[in-house]
C-alpha atoms as a PDB file:
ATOM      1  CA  UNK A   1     170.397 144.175 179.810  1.00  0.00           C
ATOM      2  CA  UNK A   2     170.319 141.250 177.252  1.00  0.00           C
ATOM      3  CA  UNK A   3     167.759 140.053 175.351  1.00  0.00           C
ATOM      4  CA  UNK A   4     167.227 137.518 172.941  1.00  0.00           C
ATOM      5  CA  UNK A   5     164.136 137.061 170.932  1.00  0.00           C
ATOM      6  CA  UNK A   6     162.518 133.492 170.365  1.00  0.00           C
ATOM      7  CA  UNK A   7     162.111 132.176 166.883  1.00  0.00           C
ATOM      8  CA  UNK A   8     159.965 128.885 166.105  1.00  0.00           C
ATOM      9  CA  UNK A   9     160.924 126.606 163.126  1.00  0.00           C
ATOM     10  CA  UNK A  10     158.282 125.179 160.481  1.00  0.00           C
ATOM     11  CA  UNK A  11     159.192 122.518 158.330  1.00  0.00           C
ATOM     12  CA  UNK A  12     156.247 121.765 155.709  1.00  0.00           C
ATOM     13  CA  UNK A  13     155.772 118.673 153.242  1.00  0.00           C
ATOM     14  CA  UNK A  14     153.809 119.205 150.096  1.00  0.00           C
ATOM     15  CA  UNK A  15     151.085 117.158 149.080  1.00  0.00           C
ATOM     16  CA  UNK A  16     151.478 114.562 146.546  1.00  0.00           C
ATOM     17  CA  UNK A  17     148.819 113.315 144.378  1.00  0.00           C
ATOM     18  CA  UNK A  18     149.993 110.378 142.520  1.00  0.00           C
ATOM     19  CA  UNK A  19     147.060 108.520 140.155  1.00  0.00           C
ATOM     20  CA  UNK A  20     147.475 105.587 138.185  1.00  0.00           C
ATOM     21  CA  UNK A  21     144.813 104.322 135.261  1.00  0.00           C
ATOM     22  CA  UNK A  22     144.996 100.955 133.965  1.00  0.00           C
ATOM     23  CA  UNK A  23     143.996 100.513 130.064  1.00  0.00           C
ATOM     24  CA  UNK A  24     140.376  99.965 129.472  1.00  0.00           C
ATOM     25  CA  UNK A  25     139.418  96.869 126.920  1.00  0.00           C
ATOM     26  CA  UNK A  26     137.272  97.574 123.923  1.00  0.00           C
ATOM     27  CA  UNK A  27     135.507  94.903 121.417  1.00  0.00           C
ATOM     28  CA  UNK A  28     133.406  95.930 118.892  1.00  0.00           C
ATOM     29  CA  UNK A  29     131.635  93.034 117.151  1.00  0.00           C
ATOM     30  CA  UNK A  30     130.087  93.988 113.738  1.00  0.00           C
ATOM     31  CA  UNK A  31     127.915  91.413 111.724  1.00  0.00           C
ATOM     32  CA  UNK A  32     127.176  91.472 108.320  1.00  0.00           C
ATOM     33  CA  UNK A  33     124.503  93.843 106.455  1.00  0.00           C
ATOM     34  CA  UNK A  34     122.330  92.326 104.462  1.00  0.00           C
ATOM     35  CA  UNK A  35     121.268  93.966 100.740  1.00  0.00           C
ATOM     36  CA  UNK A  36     118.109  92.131  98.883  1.00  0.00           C
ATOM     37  CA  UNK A  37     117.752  93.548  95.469  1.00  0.00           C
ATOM     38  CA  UNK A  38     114.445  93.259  92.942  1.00  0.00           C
ATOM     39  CA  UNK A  39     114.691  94.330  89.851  1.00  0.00           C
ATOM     40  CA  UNK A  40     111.564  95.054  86.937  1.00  0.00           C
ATOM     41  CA  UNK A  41     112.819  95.065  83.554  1.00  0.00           C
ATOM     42  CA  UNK A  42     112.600  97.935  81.398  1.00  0.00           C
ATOM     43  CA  UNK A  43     110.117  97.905  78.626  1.00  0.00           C
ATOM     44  CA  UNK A  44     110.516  99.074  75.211  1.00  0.00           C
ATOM     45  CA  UNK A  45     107.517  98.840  72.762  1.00  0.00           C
ATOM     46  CA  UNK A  46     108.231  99.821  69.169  1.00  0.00           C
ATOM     47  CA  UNK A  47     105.356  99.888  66.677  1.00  0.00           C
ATOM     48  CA  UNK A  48     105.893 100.446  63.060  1.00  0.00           C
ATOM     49  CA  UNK A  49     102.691  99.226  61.496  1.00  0.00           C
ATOM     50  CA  UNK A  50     101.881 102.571  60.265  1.00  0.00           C
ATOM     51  CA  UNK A  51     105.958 103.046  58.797  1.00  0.00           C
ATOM     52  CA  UNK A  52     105.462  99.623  57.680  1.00  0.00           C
ATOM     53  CA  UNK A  53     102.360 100.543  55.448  1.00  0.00           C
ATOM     54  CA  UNK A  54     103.519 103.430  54.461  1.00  0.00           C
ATOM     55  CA  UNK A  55     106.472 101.857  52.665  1.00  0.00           C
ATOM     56  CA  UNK A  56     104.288  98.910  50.950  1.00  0.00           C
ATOM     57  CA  UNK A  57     105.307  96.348  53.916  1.00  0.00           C
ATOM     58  CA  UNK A  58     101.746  95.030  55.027  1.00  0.00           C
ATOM     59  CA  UNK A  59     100.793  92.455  56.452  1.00  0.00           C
ATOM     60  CA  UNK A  60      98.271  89.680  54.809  1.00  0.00           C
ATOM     61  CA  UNK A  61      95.115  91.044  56.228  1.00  0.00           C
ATOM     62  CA  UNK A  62      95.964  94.311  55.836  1.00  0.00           C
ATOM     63  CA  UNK A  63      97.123  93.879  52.245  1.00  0.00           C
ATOM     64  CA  UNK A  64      94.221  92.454  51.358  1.00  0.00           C
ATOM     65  CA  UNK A  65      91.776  95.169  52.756  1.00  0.00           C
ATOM     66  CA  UNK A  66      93.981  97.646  51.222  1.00  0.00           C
ATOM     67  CA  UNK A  67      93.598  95.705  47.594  1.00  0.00           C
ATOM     68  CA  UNK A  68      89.982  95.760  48.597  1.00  0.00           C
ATOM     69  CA  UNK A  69      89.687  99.405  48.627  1.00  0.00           C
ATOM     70  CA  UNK A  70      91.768 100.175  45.984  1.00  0.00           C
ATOM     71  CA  UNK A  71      89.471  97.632  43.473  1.00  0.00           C
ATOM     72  CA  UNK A  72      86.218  98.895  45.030  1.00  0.00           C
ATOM     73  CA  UNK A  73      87.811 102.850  44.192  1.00  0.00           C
ATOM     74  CA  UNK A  74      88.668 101.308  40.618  1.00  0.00           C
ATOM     75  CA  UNK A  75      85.768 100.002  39.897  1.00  0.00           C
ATOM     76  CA  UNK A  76      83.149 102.758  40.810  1.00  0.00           C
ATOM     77  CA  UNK A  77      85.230 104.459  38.195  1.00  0.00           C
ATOM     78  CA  UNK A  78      85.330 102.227  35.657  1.00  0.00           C
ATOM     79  CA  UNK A  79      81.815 102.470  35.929  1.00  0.00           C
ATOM     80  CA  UNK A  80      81.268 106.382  36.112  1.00  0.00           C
ATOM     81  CA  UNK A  81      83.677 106.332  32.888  1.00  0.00           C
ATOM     82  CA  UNK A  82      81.294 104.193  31.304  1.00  0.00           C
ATOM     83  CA  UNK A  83      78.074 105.828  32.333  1.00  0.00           C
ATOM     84  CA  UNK A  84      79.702 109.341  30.944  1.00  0.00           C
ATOM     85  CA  UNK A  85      81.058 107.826  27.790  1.00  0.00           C
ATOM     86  CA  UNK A  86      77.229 106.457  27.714  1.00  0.00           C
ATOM     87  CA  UNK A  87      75.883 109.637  28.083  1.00  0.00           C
ATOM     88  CA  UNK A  88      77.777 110.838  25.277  1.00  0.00           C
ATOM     89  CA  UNK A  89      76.912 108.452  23.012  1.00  0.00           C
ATOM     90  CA  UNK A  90      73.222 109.246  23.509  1.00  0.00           C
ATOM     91  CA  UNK A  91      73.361 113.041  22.737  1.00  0.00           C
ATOM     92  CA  UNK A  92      75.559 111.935  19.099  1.00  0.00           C
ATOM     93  CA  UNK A  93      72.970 114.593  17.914  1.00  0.00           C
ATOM     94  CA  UNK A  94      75.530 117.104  19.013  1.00  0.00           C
ATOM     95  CA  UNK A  95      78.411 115.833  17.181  1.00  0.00           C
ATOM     96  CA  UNK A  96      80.129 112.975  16.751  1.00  0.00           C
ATOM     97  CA  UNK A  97      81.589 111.619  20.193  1.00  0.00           C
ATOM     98  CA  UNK A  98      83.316 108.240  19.170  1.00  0.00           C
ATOM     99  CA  UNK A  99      87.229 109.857  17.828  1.00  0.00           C
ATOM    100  CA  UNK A 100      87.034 112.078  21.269  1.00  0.00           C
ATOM    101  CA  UNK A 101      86.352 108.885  23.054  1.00  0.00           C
ATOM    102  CA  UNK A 102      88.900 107.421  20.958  1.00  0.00           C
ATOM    103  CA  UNK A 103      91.512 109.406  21.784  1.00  0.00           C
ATOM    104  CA  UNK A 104      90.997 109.740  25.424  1.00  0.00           C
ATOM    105  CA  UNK A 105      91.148 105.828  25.432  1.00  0.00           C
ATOM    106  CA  UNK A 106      94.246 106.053  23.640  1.00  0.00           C
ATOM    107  CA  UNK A 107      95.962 109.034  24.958  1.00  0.00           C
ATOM    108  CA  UNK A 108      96.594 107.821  28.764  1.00  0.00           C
ATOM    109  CA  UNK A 109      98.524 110.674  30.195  1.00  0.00           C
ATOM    110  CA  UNK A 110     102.284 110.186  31.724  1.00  0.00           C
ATOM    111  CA  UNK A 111     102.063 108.826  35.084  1.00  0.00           C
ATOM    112  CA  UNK A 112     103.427 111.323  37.726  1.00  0.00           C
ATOM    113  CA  UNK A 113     105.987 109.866  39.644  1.00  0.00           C
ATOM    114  CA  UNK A 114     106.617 112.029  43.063  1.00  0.00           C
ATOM    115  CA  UNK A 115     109.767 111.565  45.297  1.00  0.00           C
ATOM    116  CA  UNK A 116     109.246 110.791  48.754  1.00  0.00           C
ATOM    117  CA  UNK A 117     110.523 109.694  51.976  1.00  0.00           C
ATOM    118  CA  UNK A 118     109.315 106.567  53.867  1.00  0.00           C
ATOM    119  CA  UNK A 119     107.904 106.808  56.227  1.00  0.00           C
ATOM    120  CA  UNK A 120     106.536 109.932  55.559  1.00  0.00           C
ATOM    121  CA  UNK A 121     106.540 111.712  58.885  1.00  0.00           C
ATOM    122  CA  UNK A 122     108.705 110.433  62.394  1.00  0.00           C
ATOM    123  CA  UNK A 123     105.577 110.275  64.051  1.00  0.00           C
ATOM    124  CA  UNK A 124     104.624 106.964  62.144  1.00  0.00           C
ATOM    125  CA  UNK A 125     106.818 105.165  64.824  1.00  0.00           C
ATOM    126  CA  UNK A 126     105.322 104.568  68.293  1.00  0.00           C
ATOM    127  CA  UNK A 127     107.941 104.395  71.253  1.00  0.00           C
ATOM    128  CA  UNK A 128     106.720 103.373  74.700  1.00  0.00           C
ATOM    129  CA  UNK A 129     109.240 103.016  77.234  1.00  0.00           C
ATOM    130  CA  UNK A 130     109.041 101.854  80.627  1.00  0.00           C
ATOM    131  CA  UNK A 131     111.650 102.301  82.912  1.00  0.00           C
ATOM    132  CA  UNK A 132     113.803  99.282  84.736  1.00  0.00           C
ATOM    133  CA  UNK A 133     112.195  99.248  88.978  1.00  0.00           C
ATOM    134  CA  UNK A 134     114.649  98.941  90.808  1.00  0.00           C
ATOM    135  CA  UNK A 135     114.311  98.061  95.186  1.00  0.00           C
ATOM    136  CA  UNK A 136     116.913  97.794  97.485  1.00  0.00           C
ATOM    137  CA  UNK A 137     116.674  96.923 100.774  1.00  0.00           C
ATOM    138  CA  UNK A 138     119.494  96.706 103.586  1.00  0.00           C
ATOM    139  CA  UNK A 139     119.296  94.512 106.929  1.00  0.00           C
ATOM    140  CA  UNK A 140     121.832  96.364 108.777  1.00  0.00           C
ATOM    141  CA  UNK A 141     122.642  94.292 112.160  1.00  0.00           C
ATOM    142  CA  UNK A 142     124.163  97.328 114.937  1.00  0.00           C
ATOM    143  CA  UNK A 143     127.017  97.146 116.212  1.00  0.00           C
ATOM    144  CA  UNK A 144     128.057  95.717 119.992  1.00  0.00           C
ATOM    145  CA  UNK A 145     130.853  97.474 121.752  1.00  0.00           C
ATOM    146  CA  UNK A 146     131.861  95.720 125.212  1.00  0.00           C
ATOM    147  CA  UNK A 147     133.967  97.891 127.255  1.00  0.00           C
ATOM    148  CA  UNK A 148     135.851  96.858 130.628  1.00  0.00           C
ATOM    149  CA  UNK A 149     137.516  99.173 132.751  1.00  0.00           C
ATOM    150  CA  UNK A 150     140.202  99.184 134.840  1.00  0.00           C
ATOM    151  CA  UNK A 151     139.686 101.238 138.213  1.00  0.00           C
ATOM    152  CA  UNK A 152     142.238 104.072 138.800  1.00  0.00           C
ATOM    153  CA  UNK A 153     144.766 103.984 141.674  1.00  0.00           C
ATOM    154  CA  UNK A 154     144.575 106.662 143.936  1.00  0.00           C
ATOM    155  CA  UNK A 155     147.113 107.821 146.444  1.00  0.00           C
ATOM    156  CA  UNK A 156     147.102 111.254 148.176  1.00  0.00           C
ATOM    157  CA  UNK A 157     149.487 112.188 151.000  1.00  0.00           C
ATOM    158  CA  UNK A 158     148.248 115.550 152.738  1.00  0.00           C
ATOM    159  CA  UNK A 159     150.151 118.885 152.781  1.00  0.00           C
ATOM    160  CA  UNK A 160     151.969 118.418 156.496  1.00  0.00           C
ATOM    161  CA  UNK A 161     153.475 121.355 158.462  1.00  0.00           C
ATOM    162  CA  UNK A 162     155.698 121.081 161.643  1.00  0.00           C
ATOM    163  CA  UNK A 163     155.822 123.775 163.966  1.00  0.00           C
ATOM    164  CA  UNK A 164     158.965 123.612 166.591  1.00  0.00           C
ATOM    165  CA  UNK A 165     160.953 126.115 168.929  1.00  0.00           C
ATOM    166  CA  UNK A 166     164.019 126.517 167.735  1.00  0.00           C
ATOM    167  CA  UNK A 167     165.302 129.179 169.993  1.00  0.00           C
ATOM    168  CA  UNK A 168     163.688 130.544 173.121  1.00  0.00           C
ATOM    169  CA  UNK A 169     163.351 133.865 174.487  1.00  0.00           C
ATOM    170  CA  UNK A 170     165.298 135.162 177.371  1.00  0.00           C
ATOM    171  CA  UNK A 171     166.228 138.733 179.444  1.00  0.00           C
ATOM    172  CA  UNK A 172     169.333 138.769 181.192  1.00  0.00           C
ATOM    173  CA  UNK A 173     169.845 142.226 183.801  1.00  0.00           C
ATOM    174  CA  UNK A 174     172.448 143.242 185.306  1.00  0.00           C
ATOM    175  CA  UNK A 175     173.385 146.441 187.650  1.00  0.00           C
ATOM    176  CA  UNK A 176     175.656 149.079 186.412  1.00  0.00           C
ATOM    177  CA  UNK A 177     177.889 149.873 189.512  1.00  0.00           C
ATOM    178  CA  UNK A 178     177.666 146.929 191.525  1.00  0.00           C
ATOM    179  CA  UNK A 179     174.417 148.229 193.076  1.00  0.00           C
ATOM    180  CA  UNK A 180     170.882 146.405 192.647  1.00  0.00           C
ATOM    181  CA  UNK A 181     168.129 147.308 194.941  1.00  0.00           C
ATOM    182  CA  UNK A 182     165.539 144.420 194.153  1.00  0.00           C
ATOM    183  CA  UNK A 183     162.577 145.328 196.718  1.00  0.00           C
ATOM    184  CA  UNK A 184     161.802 148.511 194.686  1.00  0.00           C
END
């Protein structure tokens, strides 16, 4: 006896995916931004009116309100100087008054000369400042992006598989001897 098995034959294709993108377009228009600007000034104040006085720099009206003063103050003692020297004169009882009179008259003391600094103190000057205002403000226009695309190619081929006989089966018998009974 003979046999021979069968065998089958498959033959398979692979799939292929094959894509293809086209470039996309891109414009981007941008305007122009807009900046507006308003400015304040600074302010500086300086006043020295007090500094000024101090150092003998007065104005006319103040000058003269300061001479003013200073007579007024000059005469109330001329005139207490005189009422005391007065007073002494009337009581010449006690002693004689006139050579002590005299002599104060004559006698005027040194004047004291003191060293200073003008002006006197840094508080005589008056600073106000007031600082620059500054506004800025932007017109911004935003941007516009156009974009255009280009649809992608697509091509697919499926996975394929072929299925074929390649060699078939088969028995073959034969009797040993020469003898073959086929009815049993």
């Amino acid at each position: 006896m003979r046999q021979t098995y069968a065998a089958i034959q498959m033959t398979s294709n692979r799939p292929v995916l094959e894509m293809r993108q086209g470039r996309a377009d891109l414009s981007i228009t941008q305007g122009k931004a807009e900046m507006t600007q308003q400015t304040t000034a600074g302010t500086l104040e300086i006043d020295s009116s007090v500094a000024r006085s101090e150092s003998n720099l007065k104005g006319a009206f103040e000058l003269g309100h300061y001479l003013a003063q200073k007579g007024e103050q000059g005469a109330r003692e001329a005139a207490m100087n005189i009422a005391r020297d007065g007073d002494r004169l009337m009581r010449i009882e006690n002693g004689n008054p006139i050579p002590s009179i005299a002599a104060e008259k004559v006698n005027d003391p040194y004047p004291i000369v003191e060293m200073g600094y003008m002006p006197k103190s840094l508080d005589r000057v008056k600073l106000t400042y007031t600082p620059a205002d500054v506004k800025i403000e932007w017109n911004v226009t935003p941007p516009q992006i156009d974009v255009s695309l280009t649809p992608t190619d697509i091509s697919f081929t499926p996975w394929t598989t072929e299925i074929s006989l390649r060699q078939e089966a088969s028995l073959e018998m034969w009797p040993v001897g020469g003898m073959y009974d086929e009815t049993r």
